[in-house]
C-alpha atoms as a PDB file:
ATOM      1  CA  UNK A   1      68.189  64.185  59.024  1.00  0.00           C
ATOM      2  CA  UNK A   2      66.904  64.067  55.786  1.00  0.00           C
ATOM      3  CA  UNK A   3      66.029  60.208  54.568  1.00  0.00           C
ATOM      4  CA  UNK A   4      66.135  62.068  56.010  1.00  0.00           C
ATOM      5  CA  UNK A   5      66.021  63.889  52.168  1.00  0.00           C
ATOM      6  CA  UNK A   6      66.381  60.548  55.137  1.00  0.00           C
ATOM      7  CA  UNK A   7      64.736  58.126  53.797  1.00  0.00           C
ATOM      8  CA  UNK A   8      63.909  56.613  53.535  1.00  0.00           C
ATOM      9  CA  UNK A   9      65.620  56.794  55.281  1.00  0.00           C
ATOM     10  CA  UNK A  10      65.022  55.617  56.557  1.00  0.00           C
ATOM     11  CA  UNK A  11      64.034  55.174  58.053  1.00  0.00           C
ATOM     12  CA  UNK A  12      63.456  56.205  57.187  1.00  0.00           C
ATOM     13  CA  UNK A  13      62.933  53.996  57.162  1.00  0.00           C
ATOM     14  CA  UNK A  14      62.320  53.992  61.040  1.00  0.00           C
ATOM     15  CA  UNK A  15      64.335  55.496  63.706  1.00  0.00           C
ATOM     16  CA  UNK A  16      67.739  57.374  64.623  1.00  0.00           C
ATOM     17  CA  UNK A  17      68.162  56.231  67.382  1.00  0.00           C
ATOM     18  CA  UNK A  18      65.943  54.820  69.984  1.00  0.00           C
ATOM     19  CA  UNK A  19      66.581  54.615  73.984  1.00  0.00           C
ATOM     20  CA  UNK A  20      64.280  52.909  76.577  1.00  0.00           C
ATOM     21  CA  UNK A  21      62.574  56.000  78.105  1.00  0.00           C
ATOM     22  CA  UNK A  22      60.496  58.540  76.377  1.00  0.00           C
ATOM     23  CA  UNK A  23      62.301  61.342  74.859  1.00  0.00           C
ATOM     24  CA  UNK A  24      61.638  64.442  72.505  1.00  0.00           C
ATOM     25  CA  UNK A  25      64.868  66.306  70.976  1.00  0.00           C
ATOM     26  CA  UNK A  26      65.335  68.889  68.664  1.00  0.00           C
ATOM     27  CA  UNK A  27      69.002  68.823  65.961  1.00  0.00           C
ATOM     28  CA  UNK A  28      70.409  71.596  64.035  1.00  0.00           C
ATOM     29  CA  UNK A  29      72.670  70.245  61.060  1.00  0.00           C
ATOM     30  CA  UNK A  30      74.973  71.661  59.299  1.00  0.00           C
ATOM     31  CA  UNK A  31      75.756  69.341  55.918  1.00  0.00           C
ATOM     32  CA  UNK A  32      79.002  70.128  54.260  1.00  0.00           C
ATOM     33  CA  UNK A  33      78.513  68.202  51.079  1.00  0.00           C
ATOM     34  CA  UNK A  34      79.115  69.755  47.859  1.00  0.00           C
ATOM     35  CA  UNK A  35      75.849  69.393  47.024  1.00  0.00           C
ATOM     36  CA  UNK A  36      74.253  70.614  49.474  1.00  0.00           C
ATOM     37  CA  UNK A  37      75.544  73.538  52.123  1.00  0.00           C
ATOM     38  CA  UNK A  38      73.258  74.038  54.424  1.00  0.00           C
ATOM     39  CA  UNK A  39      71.220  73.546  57.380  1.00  0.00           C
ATOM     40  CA  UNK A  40      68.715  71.007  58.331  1.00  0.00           C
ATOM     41  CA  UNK A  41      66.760  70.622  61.566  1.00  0.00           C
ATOM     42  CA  UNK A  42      65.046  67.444  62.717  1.00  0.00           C
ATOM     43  CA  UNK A  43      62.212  67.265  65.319  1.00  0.00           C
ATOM     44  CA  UNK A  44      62.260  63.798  66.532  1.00  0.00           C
ATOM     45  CA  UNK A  45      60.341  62.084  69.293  1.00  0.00           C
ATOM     46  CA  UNK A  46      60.055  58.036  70.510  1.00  0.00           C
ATOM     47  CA  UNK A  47      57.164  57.870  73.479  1.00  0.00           C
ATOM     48  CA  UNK A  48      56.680  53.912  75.403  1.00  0.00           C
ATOM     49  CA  UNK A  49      53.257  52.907  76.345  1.00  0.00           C
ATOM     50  CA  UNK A  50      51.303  49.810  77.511  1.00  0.00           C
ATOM     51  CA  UNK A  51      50.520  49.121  73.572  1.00  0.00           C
ATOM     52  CA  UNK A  52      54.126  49.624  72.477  1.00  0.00           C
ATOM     53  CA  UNK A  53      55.867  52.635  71.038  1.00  0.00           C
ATOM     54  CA  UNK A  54      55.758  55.785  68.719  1.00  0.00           C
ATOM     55  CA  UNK A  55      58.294  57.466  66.893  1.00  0.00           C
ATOM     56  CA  UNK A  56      58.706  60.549  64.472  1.00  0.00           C
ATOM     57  CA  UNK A  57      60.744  62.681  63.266  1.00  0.00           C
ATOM     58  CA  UNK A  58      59.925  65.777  60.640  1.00  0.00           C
ATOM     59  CA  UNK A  59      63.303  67.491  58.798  1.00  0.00           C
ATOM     60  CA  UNK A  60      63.584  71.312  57.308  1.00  0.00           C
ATOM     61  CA  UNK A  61      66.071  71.364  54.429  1.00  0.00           C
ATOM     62  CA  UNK A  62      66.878  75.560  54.894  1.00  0.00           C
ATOM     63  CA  UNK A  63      68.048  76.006  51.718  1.00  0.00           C
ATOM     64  CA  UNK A  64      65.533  78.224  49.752  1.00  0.00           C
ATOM     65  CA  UNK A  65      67.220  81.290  47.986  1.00  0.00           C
ATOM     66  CA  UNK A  66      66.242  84.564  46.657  1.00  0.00           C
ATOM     67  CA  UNK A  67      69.050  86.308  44.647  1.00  0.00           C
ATOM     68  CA  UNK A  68      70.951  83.510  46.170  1.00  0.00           C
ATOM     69  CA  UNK A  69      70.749  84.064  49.234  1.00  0.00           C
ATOM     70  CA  UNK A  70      69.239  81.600  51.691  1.00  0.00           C
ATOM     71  CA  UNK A  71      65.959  82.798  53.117  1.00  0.00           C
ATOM     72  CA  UNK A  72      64.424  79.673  54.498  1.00  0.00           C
ATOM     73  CA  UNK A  73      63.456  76.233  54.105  1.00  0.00           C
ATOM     74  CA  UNK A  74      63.170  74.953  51.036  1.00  0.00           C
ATOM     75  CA  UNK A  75      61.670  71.527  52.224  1.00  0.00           C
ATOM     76  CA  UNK A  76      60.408  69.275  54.752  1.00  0.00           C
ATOM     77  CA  UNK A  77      59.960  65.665  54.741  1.00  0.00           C
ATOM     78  CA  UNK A  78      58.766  63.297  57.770  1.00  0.00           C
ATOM     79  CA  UNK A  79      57.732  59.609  59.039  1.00  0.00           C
ATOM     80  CA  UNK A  80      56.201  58.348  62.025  1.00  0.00           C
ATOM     81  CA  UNK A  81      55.956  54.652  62.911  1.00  0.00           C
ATOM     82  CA  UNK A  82      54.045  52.971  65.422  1.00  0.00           C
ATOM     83  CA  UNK A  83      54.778  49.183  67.154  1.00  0.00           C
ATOM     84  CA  UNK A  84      52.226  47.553  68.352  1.00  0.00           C
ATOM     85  CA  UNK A  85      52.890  45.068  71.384  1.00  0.00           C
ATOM     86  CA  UNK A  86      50.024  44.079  73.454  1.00  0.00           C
ATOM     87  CA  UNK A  87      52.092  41.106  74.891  1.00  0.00           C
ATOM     88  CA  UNK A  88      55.116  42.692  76.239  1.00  0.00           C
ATOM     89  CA  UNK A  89      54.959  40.179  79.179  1.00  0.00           C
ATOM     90  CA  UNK A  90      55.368  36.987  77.003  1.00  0.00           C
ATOM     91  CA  UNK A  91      57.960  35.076  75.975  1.00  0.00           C
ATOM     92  CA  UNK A  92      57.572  36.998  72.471  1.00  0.00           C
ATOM     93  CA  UNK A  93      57.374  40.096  74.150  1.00  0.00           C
ATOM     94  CA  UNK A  94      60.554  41.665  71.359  1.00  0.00           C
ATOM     95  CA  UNK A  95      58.411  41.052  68.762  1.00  0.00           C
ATOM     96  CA  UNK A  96      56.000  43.725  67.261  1.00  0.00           C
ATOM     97  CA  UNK A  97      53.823  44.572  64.708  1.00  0.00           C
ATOM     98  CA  UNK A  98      54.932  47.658  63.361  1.00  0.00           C
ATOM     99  CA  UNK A  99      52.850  50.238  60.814  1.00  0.00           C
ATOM    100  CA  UNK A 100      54.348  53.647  59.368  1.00  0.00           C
ATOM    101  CA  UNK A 101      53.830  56.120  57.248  1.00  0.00           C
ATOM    102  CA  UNK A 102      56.472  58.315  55.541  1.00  0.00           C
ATOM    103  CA  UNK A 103      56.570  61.275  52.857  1.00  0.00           C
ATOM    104  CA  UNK A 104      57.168  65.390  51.967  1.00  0.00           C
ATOM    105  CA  UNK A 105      56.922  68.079  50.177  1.00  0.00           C
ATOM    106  CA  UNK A 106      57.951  67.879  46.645  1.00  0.00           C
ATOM    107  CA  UNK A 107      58.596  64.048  46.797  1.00  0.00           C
ATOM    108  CA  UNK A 108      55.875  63.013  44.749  1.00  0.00           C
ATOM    109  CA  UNK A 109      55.297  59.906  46.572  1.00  0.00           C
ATOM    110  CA  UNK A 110      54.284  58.375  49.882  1.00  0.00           C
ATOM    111  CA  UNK A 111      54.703  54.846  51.112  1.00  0.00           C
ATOM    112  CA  UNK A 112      52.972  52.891  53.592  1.00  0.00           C
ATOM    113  CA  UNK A 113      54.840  49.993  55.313  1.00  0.00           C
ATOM    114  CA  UNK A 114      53.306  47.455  57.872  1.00  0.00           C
ATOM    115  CA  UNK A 115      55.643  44.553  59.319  1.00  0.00           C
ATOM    116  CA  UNK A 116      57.553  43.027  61.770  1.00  0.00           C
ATOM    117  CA  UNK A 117      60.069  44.596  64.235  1.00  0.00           C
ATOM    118  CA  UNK A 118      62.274  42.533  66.623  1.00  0.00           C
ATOM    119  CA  UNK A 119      64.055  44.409  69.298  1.00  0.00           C
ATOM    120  CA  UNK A 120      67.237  43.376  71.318  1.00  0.00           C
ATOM    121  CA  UNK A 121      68.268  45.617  74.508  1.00  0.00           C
ATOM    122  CA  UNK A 122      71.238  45.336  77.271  1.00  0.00           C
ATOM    123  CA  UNK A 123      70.118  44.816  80.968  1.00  0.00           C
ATOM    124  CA  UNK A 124      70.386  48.223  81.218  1.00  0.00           C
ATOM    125  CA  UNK A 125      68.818  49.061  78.018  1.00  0.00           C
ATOM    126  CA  UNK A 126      71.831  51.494  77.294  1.00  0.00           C
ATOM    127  CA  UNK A 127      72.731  49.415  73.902  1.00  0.00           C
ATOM    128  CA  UNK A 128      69.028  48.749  72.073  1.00  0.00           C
ATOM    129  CA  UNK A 129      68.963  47.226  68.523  1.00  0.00           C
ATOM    130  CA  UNK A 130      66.204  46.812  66.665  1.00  0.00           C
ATOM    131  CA  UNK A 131      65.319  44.793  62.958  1.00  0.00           C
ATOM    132  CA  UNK A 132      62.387  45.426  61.132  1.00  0.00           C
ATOM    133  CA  UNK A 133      60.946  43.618  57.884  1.00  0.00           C
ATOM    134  CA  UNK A 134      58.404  45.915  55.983  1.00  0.00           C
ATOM    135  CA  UNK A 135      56.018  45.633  53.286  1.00  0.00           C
ATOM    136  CA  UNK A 136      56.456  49.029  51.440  1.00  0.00           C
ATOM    137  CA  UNK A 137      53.588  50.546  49.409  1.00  0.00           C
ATOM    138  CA  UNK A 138      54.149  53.240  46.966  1.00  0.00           C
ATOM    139  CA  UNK A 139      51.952  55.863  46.351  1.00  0.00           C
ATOM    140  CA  UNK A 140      52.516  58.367  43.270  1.00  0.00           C
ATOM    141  CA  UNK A 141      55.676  58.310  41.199  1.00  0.00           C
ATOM    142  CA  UNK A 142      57.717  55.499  42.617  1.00  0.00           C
ATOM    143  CA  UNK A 143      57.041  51.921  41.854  1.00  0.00           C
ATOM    144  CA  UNK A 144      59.306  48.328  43.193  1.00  0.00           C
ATOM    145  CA  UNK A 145      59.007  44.976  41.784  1.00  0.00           C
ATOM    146  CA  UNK A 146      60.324  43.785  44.662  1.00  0.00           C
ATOM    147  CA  UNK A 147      57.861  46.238  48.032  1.00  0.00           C
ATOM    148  CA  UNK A 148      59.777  45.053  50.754  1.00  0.00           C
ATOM    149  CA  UNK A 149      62.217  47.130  53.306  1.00  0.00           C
ATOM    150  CA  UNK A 150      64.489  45.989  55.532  1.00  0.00           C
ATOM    151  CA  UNK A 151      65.719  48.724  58.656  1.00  0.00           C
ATOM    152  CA  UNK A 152      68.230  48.273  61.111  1.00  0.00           C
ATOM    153  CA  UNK A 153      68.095  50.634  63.787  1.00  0.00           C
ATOM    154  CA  UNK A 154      70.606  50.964  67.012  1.00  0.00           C
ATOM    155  CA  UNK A 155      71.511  53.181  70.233  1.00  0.00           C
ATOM    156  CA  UNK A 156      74.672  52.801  71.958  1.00  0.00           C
ATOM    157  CA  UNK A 157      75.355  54.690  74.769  1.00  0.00           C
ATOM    158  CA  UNK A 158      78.235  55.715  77.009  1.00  0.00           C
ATOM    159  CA  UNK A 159      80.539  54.284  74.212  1.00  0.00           C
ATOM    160  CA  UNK A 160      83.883  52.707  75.029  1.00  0.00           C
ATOM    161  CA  UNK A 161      82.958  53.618  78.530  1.00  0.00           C
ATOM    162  CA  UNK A 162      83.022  56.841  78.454  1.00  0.00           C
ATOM    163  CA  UNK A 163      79.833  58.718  79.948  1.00  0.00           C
ATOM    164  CA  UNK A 164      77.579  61.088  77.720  1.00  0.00           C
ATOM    165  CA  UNK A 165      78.926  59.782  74.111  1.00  0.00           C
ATOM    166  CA  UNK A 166      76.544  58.164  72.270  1.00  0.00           C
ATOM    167  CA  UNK A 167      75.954  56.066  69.092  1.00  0.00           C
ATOM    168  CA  UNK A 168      72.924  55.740  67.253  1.00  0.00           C
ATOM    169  CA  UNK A 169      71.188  55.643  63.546  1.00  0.00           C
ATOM    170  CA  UNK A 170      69.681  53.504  61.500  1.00  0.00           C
ATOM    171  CA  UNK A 171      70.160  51.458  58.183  1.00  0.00           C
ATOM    172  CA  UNK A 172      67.337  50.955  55.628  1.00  0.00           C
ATOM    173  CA  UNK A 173      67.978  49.105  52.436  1.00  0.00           C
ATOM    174  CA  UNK A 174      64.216  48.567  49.621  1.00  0.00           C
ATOM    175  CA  UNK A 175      63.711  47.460  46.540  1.00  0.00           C
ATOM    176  CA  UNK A 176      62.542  50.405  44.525  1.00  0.00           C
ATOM    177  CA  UNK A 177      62.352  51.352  40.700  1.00  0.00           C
ATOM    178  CA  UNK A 178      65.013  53.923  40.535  1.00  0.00           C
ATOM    179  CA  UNK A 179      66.096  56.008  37.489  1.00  0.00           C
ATOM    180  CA  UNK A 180      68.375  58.309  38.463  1.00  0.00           C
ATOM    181  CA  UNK A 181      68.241  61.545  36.644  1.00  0.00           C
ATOM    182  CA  UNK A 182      70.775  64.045  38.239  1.00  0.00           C
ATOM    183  CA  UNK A 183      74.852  64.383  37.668  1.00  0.00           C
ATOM    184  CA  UNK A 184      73.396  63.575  34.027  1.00  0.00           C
ATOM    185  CA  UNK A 185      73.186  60.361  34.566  1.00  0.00           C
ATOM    186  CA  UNK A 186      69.919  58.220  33.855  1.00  0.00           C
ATOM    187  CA  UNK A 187      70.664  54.580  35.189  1.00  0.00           C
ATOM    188  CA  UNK A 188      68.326  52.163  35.963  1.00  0.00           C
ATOM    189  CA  UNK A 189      68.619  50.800  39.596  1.00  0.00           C
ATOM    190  CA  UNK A 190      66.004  48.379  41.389  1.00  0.00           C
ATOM    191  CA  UNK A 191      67.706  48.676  44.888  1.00  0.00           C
ATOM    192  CA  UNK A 192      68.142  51.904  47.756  1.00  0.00           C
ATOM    193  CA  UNK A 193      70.363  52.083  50.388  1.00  0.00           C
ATOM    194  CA  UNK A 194      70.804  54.972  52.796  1.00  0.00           C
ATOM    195  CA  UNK A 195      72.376  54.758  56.221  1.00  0.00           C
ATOM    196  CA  UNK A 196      72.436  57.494  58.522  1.00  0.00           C
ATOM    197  CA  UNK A 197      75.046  57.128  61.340  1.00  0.00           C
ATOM    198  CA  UNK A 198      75.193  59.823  64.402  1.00  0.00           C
ATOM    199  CA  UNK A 199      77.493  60.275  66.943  1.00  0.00           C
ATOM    200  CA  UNK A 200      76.616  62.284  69.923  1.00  0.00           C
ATOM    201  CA  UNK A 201      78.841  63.700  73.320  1.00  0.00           C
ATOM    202  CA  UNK A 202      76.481  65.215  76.506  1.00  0.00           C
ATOM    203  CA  UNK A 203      79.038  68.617  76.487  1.00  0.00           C
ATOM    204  CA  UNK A 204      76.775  69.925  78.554  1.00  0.00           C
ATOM    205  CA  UNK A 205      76.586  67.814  81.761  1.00  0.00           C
ATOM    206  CA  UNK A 206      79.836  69.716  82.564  1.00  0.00           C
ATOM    207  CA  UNK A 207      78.088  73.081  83.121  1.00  0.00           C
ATOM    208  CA  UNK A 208      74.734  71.995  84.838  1.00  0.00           C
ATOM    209  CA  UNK A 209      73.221  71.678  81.561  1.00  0.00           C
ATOM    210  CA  UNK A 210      72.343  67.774  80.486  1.00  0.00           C
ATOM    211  CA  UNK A 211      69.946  68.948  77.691  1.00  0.00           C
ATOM    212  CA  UNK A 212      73.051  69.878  75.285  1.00  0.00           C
ATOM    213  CA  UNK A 213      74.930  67.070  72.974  1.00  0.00           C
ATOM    214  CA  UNK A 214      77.612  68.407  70.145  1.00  0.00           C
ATOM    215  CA  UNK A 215      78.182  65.909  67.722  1.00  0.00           C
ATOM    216  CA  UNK A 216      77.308  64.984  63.916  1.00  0.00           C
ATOM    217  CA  UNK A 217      76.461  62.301  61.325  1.00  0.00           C
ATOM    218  CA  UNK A 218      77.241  61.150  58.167  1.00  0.00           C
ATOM    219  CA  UNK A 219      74.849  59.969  55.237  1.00  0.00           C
ATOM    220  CA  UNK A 220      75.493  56.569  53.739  1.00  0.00           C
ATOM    221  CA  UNK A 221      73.603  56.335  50.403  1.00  0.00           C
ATOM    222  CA  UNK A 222      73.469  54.308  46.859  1.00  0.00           C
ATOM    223  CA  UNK A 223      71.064  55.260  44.498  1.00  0.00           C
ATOM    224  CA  UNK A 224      68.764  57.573  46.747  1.00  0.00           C
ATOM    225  CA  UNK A 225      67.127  60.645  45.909  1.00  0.00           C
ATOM    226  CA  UNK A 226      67.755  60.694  42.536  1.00  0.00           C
ATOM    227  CA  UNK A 227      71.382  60.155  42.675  1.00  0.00           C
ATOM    228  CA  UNK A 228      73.431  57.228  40.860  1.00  0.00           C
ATOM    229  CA  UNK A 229      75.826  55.229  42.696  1.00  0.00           C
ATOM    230  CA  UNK A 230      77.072  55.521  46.402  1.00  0.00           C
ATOM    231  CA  UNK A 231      77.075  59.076  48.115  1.00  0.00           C
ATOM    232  CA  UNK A 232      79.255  60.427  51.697  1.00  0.00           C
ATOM    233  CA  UNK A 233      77.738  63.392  52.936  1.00  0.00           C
ATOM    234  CA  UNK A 234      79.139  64.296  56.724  1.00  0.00           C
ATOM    235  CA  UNK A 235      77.224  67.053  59.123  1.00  0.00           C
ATOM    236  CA  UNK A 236      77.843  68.653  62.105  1.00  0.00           C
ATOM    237  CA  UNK A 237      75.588  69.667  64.812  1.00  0.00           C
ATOM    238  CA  UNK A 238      74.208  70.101  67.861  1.00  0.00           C
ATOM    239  CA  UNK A 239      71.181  68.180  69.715  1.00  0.00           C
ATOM    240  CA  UNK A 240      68.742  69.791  72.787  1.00  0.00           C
ATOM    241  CA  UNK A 241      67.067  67.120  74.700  1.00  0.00           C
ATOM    242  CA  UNK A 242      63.543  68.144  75.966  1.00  0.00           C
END
């Protein structure tokens, strides 16, 4: 989601959740915080190649009213991130240059980062892990005296054993120029934090239908999106696999 709001999140930072093979998947969110009620969808997609990898992900916010009533989405905010590895058959074949770009509509900024990503796998590549270490422009509003970004992203699946439940997100933590201006508060910060943890169950591989997952995730936050102080907003929803 939202950085997903996201993220940076993010991510966003960078990813959700990555897996081995190529994969495009749409999720509906509901988000129960008080602050928020409503739904968010999030297009995301991570494609392998001989060069490396790409991944994206774009988010709705539907919460747009007239005579308060909720009409539509009321914004959108997305990042896509490319790693470059033209020696995957090395000895430093985890290691990859990574570029991205992140922003939306009515953020007032846009940010550039360009680093290093190192990425861990099992055998099987069912548990992936990756670290990244960014240099983070920042383009309109925002400003850091300290540009750099570090993301944590991870996939775990068939957790505990059991087949079709899956763990994923991603952790991003920057040094930004905050002032955060809603609740009434107007505190200076020089640090962001948001962590985006999903959990995931393949319902439908009991009815001949692998595409469907139920599950949810919870957004980890400090000082993010104008907000003082450390935030816990939970969703629920439901994930299609293309």
């Amino acid at each position: 989601m939202n950085k997903k709001t996201i993220l940076a999140v993010a991510v966003a930072t960078l990813a959700l959740g990555q897996v081995a093979k190529a994969q495009t998947n749409l999720q509906v969110f509901y988000d129960f915080a008080k602050d928020r009620g409503h739904f968010t969808t999030t297009l995301e997609g991570f494609y392998n190649d001989n060069w490396g990898n790409t991944f994206f992900f774009i988010d709705y916010d539907f919460n747009d009213k007239v005579n308060d009533k909720k009409v539509g989405p009321s914004g959108s905010y997305m990042e896509i991130a490319r790693c470059l590895n033209f020696w995957q058959n090395t000895p430093v074949a985890p290691l990859s240059l990574h570029v991205e770009y992140n922003g939306g509509i009515n953020f007032h900024n846009s940010n550039f980062l360009v680093g290093l990503d190192y990425f861990l796998h099992s055998k099987d590549f069912k548990n992936t892990f990756n670290f990244k270490l960014l240099f983070k422009t920042f383009n309109g509003m925002a400003s850091s005296d300290v540009p750099v970004q570090f993301t944590f992203v991870w996939g775990l699946q068939d957790l505990f054993g059991v087949e079709g439940l899956r763990f994923s997100g991603f952790a991003d933590v920057w040094g930004e120029n905050v002032v955060n201006f809603k609740e009434g508060s107007t505190q200076a910060r020089k640090v962001v934090f948001i962590s985006e943890p999903q959990i995931w169950y393949n319902v439908g591989r009991f009815f001949g239908c692998p595409n469907l997952n139920l599950g949810g995730e919870v957004e980890l936050s400090a000082n993010f999106a104008g907000y003082d102080g450390f935030k816990v907003r939970p969703c629920l929803g439901a994930k299609w696999v293309f």
